[in-house]
PDB file of N, CA and C in Angstrom:
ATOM      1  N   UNK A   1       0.841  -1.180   0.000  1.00  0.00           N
ATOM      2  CA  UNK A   1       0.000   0.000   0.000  1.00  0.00           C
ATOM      3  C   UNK A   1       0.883   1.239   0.000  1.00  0.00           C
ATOM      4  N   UNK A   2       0.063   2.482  -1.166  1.00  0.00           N
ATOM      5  CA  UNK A   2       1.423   2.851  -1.028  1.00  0.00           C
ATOM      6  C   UNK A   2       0.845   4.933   0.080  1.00  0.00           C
ATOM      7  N   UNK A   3       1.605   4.954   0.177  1.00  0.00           N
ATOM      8  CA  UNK A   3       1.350   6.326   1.309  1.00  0.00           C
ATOM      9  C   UNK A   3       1.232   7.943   0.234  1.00  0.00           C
ATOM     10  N   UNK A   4      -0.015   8.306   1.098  1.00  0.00           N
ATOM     11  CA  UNK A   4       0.032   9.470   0.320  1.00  0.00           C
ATOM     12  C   UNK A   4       0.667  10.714   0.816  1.00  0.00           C
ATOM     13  N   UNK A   5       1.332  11.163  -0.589  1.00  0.00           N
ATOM     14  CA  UNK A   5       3.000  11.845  -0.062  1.00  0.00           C
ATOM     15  C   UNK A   5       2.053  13.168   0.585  1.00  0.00           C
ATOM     16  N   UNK A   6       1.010  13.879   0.527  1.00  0.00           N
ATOM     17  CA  UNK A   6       0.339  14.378   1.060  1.00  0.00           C
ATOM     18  C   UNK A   6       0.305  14.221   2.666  1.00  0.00           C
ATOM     19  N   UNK A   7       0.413  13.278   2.965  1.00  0.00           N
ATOM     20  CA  UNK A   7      -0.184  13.153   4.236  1.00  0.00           C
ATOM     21  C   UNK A   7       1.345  13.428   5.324  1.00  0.00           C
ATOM     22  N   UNK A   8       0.691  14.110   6.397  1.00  0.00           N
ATOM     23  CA  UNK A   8       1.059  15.150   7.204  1.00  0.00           C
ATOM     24  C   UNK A   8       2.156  14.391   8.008  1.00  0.00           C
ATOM     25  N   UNK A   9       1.755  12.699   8.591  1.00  0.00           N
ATOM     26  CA  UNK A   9       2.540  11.785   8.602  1.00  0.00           C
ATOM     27  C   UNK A   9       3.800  11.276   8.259  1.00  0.00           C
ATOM     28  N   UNK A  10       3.312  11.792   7.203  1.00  0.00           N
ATOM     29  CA  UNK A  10       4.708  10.503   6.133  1.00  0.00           C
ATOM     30  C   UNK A  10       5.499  11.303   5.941  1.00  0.00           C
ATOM     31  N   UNK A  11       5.518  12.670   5.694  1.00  0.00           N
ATOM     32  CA  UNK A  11       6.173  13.977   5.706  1.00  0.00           C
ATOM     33  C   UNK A  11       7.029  14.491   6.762  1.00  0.00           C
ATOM     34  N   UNK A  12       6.668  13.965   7.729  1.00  0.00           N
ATOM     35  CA  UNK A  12       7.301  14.322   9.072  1.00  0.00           C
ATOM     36  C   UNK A  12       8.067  12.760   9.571  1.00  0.00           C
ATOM     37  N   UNK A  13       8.038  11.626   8.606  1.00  0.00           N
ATOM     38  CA  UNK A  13       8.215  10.532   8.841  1.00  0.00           C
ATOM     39  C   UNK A  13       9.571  10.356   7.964  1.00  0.00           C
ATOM     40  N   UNK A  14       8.887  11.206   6.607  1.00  0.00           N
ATOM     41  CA  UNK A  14      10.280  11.681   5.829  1.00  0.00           C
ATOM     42  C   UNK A  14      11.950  12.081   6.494  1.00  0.00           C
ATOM     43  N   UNK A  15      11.612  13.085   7.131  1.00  0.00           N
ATOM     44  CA  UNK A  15      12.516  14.034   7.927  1.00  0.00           C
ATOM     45  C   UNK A  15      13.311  13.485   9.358  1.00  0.00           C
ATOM     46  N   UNK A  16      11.977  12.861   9.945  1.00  0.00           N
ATOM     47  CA  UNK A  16      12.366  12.616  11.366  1.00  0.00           C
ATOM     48  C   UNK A  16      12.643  11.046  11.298  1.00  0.00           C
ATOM     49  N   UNK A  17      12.759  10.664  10.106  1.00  0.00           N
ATOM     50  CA  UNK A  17      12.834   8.637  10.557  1.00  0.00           C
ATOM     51  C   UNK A  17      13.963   7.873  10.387  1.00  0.00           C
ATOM     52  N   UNK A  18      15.018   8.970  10.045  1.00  0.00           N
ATOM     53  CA  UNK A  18      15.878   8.680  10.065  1.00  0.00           C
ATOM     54  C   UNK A  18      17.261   8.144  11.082  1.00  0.00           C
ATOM     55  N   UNK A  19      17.992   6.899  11.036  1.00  0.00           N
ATOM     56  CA  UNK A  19      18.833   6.664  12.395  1.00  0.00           C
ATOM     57  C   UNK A  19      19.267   7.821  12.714  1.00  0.00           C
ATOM     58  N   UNK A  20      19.225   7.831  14.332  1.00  0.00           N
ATOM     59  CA  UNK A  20      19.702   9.226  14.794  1.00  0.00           C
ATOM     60  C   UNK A  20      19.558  10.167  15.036  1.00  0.00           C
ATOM     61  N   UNK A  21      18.314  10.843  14.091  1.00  0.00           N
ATOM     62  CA  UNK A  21      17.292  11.995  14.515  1.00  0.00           C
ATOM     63  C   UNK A  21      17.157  12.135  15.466  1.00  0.00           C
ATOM     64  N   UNK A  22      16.067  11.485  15.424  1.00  0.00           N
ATOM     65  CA  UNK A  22      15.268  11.941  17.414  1.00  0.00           C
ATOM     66  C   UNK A  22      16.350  12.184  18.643  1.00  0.00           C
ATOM     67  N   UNK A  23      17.437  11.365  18.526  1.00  0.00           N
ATOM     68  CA  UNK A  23      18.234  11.681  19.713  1.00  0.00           C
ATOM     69  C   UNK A  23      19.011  12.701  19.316  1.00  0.00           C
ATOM     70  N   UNK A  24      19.632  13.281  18.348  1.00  0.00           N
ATOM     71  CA  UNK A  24      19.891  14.630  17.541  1.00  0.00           C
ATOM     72  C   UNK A  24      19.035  15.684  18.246  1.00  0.00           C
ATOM     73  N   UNK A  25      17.833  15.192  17.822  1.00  0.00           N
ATOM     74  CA  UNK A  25      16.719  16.333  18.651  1.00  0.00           C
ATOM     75  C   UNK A  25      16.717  16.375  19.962  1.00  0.00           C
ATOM     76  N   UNK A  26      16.701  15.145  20.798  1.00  0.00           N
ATOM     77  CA  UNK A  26      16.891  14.832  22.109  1.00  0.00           C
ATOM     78  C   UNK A  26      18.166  15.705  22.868  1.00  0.00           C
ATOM     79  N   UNK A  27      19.495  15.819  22.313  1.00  0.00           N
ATOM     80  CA  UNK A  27      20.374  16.592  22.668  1.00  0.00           C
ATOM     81  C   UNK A  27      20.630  18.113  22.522  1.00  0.00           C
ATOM     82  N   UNK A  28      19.388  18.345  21.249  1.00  0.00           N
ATOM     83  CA  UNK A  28      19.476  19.819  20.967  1.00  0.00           C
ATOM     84  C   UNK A  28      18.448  20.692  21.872  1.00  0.00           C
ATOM     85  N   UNK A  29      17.312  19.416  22.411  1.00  0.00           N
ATOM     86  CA  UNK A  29      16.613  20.018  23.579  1.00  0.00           C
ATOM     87  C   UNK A  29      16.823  20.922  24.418  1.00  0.00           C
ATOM     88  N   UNK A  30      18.442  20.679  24.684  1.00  0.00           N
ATOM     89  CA  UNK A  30      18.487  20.968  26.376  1.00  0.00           C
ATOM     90  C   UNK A  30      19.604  22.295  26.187  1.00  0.00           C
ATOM     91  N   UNK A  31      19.532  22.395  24.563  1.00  0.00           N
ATOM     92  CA  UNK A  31      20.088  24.012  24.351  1.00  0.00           C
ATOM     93  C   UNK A  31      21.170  23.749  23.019  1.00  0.00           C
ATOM     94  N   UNK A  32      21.933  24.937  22.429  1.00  0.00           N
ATOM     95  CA  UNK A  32      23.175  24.805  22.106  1.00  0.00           C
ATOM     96  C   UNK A  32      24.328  23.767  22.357  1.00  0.00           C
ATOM     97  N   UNK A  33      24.844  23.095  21.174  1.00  0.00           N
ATOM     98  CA  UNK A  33      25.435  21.856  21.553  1.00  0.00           C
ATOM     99  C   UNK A  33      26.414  22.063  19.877  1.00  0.00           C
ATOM    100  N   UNK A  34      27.398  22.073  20.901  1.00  0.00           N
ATOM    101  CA  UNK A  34      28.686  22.076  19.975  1.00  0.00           C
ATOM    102  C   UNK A  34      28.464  20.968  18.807  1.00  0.00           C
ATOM    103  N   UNK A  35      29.719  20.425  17.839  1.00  0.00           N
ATOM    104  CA  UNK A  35      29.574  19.160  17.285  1.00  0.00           C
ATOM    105  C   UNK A  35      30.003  17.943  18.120  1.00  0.00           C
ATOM    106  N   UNK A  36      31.132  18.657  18.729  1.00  0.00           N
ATOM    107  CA  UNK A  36      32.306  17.691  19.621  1.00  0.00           C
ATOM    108  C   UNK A  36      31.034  17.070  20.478  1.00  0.00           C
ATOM    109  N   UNK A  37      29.593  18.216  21.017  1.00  0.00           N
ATOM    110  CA  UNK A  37      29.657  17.492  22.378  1.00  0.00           C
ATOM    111  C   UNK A  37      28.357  16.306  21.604  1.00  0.00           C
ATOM    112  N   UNK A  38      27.932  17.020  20.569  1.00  0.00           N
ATOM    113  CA  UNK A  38      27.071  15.663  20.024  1.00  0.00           C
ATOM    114  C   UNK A  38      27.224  14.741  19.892  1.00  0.00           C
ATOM    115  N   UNK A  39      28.958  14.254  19.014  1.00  0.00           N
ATOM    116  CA  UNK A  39      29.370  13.176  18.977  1.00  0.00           C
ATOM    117  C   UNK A  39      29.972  12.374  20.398  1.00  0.00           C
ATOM    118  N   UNK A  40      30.078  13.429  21.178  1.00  0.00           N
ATOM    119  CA  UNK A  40      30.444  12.320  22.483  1.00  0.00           C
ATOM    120  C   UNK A  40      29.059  11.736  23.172  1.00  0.00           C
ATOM    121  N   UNK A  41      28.154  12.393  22.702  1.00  0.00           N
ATOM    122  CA  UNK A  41      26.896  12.032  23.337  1.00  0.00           C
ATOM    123  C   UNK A  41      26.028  11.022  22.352  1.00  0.00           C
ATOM    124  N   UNK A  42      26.331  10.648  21.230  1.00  0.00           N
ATOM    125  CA  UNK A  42      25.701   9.849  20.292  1.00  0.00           C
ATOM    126  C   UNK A  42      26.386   8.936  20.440  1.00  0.00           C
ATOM    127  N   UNK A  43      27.124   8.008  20.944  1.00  0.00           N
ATOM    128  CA  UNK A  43      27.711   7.055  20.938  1.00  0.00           C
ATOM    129  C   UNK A  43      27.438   6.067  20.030  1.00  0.00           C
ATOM    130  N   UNK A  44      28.551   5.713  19.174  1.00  0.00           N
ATOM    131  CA  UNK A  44      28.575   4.945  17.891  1.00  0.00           C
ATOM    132  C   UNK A  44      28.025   5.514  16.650  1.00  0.00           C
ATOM    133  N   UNK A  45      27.794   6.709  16.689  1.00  0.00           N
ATOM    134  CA  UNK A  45      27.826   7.663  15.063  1.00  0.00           C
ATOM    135  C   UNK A  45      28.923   7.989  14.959  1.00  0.00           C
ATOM    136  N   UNK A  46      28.811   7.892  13.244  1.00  0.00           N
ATOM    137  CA  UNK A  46      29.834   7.930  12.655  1.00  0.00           C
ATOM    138  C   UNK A  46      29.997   9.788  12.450  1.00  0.00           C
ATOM    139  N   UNK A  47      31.021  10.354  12.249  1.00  0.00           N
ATOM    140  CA  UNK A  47      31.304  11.881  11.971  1.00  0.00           C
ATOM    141  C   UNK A  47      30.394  11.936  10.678  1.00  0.00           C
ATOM    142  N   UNK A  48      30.664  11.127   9.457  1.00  0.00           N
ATOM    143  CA  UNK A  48      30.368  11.265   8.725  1.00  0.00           C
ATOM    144  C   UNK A  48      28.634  11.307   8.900  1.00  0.00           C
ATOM    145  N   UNK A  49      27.997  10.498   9.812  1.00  0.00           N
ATOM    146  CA  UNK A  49      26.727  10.249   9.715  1.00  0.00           C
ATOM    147  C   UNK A  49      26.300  11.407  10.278  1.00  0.00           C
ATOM    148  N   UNK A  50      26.484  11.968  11.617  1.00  0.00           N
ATOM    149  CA  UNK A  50      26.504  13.050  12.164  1.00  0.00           C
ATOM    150  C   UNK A  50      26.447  14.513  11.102  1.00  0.00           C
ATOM    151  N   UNK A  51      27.551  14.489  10.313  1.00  0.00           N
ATOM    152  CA  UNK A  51      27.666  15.683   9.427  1.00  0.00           C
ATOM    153  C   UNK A  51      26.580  15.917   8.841  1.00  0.00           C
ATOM    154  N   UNK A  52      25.764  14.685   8.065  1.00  0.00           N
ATOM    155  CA  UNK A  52      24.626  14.196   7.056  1.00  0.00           C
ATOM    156  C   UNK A  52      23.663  14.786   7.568  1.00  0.00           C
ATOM    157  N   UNK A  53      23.436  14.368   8.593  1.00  0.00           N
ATOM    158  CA  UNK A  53      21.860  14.304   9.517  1.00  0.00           C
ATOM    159  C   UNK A  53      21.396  15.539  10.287  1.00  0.00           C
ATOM    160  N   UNK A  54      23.122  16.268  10.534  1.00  0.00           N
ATOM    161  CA  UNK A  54      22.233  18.311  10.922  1.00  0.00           C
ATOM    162  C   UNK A  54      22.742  18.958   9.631  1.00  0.00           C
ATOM    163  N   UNK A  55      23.092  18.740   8.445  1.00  0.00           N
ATOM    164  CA  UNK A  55      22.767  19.366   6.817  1.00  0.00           C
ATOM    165  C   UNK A  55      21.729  18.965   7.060  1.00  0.00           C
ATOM    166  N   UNK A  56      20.565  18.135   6.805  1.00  0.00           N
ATOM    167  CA  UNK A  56      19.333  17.720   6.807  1.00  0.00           C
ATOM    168  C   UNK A  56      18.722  18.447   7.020  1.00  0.00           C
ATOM    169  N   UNK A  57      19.127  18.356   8.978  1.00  0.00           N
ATOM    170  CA  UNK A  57      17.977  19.302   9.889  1.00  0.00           C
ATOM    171  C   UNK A  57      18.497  20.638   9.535  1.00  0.00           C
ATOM    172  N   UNK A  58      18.956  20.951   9.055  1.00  0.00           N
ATOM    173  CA  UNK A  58      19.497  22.455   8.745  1.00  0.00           C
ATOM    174  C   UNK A  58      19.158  22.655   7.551  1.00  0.00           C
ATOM    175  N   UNK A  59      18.935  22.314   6.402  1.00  0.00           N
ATOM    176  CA  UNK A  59      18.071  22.339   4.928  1.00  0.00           C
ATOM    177  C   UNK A  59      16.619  22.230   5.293  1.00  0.00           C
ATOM    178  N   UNK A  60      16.221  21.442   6.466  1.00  0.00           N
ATOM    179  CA  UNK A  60      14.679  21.895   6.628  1.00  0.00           C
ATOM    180  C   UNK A  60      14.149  22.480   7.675  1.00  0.00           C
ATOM    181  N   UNK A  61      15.157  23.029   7.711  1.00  0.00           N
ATOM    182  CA  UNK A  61      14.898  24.419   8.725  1.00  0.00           C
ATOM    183  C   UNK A  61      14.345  24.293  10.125  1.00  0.00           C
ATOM    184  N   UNK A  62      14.856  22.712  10.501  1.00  0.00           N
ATOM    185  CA  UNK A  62      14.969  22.428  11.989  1.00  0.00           C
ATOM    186  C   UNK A  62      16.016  23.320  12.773  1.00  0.00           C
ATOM    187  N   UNK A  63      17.290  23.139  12.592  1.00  0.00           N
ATOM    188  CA  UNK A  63      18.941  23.387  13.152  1.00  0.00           C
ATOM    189  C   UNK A  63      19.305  24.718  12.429  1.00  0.00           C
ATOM    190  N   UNK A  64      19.883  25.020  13.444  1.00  0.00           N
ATOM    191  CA  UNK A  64      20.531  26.310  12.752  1.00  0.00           C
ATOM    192  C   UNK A  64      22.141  26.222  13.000  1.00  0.00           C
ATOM    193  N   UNK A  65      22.990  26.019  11.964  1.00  0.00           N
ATOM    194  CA  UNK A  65      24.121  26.097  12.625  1.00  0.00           C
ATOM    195  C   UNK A  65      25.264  27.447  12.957  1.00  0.00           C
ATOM    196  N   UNK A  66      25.937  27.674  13.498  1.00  0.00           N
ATOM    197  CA  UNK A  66      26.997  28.536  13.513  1.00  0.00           C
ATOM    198  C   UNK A  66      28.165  28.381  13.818  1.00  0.00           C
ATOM    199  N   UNK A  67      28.983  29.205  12.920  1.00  0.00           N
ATOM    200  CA  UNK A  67      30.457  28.658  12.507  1.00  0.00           C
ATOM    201  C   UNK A  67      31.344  29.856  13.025  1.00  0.00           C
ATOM    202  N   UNK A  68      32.055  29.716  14.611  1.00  0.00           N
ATOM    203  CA  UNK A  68      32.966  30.795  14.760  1.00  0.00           C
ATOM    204  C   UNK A  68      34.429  30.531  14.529  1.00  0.00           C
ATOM    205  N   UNK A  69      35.107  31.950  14.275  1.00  0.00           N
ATOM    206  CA  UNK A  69      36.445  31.841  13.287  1.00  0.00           C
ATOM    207  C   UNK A  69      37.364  31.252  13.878  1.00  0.00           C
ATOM    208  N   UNK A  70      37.643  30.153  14.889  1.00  0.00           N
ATOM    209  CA  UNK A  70      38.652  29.767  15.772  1.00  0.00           C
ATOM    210  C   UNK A  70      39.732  28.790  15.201  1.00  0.00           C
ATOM    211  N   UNK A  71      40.618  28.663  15.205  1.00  0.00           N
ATOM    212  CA  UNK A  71      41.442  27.414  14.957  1.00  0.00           C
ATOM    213  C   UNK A  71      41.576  26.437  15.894  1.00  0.00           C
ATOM    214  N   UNK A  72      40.870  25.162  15.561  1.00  0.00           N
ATOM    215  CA  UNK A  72      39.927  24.713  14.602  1.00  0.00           C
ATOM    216  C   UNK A  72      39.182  25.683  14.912  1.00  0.00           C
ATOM    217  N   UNK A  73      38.206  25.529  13.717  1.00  0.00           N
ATOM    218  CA  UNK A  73      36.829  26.259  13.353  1.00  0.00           C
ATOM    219  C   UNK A  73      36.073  25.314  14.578  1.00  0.00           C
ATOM    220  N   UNK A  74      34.901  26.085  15.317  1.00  0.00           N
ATOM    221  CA  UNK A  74      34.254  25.856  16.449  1.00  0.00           C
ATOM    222  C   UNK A  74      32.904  25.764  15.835  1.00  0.00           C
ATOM    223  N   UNK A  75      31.796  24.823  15.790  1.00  0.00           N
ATOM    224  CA  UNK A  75      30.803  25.037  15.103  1.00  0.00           C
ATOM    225  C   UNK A  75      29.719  24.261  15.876  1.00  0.00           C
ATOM    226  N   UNK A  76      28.348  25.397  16.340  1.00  0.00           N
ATOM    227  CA  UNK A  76      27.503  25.112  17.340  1.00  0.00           C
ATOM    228  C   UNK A  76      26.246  24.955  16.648  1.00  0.00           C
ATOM    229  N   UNK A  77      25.524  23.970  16.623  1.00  0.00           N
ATOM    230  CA  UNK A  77      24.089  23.779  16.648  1.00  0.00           C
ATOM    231  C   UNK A  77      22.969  24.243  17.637  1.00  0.00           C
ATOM    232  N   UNK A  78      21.318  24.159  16.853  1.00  0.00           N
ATOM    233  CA  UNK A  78      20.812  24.903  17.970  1.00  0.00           C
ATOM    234  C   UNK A  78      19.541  24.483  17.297  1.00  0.00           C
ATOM    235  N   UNK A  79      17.992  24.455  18.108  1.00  0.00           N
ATOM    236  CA  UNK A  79      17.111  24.185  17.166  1.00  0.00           C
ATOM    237  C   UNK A  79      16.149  25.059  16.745  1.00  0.00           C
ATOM    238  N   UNK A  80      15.406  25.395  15.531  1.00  0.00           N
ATOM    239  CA  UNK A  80      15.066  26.477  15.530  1.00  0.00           C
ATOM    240  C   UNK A  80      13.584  26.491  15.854  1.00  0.00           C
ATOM    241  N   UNK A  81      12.616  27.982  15.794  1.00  0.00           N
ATOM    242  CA  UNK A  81      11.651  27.262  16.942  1.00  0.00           C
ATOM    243  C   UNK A  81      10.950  26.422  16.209  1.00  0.00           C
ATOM    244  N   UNK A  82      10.993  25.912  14.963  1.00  0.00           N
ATOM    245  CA  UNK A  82      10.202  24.786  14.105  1.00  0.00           C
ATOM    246  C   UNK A  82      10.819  23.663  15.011  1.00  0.00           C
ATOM    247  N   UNK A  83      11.813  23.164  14.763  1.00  0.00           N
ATOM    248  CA  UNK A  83      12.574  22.316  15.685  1.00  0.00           C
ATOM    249  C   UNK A  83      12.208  21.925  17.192  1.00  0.00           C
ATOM    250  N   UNK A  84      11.517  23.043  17.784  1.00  0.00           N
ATOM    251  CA  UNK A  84      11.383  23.208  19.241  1.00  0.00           C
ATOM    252  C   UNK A  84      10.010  22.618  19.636  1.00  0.00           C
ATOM    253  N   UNK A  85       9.528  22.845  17.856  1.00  0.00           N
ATOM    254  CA  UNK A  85       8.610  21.793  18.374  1.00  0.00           C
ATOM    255  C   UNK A  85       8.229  20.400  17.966  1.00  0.00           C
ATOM    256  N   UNK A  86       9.371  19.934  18.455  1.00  0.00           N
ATOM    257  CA  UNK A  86       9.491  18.566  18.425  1.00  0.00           C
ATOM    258  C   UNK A  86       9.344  18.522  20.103  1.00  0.00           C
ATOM    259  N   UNK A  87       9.485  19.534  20.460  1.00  0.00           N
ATOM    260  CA  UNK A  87       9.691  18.972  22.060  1.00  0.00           C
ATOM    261  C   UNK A  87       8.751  17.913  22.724  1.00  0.00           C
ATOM    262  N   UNK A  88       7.500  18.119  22.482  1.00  0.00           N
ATOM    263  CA  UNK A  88       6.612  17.429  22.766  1.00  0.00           C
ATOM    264  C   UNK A  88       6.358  15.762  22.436  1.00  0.00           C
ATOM    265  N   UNK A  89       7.070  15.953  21.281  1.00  0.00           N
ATOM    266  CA  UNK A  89       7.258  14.305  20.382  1.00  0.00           C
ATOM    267  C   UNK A  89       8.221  13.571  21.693  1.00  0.00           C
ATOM    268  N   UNK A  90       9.722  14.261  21.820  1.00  0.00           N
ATOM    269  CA  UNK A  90      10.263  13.812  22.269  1.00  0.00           C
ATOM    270  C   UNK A  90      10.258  13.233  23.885  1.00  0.00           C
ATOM    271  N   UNK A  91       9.437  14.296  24.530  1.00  0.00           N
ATOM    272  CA  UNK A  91       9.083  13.802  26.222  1.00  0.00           C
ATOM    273  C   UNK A  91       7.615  13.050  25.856  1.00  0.00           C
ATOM    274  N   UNK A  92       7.052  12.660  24.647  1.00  0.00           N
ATOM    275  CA  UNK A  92       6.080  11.651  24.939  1.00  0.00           C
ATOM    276  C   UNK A  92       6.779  10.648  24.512  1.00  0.00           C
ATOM    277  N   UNK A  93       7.860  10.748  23.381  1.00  0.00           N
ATOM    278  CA  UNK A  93       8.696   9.133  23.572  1.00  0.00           C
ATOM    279  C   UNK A  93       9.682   8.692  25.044  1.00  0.00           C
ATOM    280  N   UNK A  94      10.107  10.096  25.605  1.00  0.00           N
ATOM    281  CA  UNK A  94      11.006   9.153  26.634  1.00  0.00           C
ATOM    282  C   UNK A  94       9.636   8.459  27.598  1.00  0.00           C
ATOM    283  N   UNK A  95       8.519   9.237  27.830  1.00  0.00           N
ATOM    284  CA  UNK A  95       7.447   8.356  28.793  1.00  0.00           C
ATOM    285  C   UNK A  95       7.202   7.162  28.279  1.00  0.00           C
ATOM    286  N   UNK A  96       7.366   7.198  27.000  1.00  0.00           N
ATOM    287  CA  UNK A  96       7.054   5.603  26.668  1.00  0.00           C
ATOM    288  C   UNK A  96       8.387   4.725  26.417  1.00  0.00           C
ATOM    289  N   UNK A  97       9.335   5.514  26.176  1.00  0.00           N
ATOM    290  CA  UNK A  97      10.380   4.474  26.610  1.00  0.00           C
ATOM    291  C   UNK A  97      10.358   4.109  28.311  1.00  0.00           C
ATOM    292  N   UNK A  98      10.624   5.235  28.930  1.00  0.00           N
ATOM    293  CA  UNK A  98      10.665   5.243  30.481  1.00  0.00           C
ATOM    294  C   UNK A  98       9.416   3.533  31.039  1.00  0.00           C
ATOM    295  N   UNK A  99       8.145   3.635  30.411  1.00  0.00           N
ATOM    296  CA  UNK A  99       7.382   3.029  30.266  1.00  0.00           C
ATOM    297  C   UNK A  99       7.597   1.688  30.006  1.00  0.00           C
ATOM    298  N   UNK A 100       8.655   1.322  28.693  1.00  0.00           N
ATOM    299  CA  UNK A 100       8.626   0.003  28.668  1.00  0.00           C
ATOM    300  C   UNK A 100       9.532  -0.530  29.179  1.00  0.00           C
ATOM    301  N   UNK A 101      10.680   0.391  30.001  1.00  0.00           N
ATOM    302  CA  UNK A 101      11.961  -0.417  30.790  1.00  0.00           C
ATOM    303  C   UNK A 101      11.248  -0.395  31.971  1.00  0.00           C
ATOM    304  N   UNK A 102      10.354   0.323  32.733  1.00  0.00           N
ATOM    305  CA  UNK A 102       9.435  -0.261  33.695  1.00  0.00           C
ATOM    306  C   UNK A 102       8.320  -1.871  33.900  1.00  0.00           C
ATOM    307  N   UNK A 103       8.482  -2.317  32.824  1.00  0.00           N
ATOM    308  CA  UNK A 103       7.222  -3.335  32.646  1.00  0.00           C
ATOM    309  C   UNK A 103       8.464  -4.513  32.948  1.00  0.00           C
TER     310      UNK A 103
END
């Protein structure tokens, strides 16, 4: 069956269903977050996968990034308020994760 690209669902299923997202979003929650501190906090992404996945959120106007002139170059993510509202997605998945390591 096939999904209609219309639907509000599959569109947001598009964007967000990808490995890694949600916890992408999960870390950008709690504010500004370097790259360094993403990748120490994603444990087992790859740089390369990482790089992929906030171009993404940053082409659809989730992430906003910024690039200050430092050696190395210092470059901070952030979410924008489209992004922000994911918030709600995300504290109804940790209740239901929270939820099934309780059972």
């Amino acid at each position: 069956m096939e999904c209609n690209p219309d639907c509000p669902v599959a569109r947001a299923h598009e964007v967000l269903g990808g490995k890694w997202t949600t916890l992408i979003f999960r870390d950008l929650m709690g504010g500004v977050r370097r790259y360094s501190e993403l990748m120490r906090s994603l444990d087992g992404i790859s740089p390369r996968m990482l790089a992929e996945r906030l171009k993404m959120l940053e082409a659809e106007g989730l992430v906003t990034r910024t690039v200050f002139p430092t050696v190395p170059p210092t470059t901070e993510y952030a979410l924008t308020e489209l992004g922000r509202g994911m918030g709600p997605v995300i504290a109804a998945m940790a209740a239901f994760g929270a939820a099934l390591q309780s059972r």
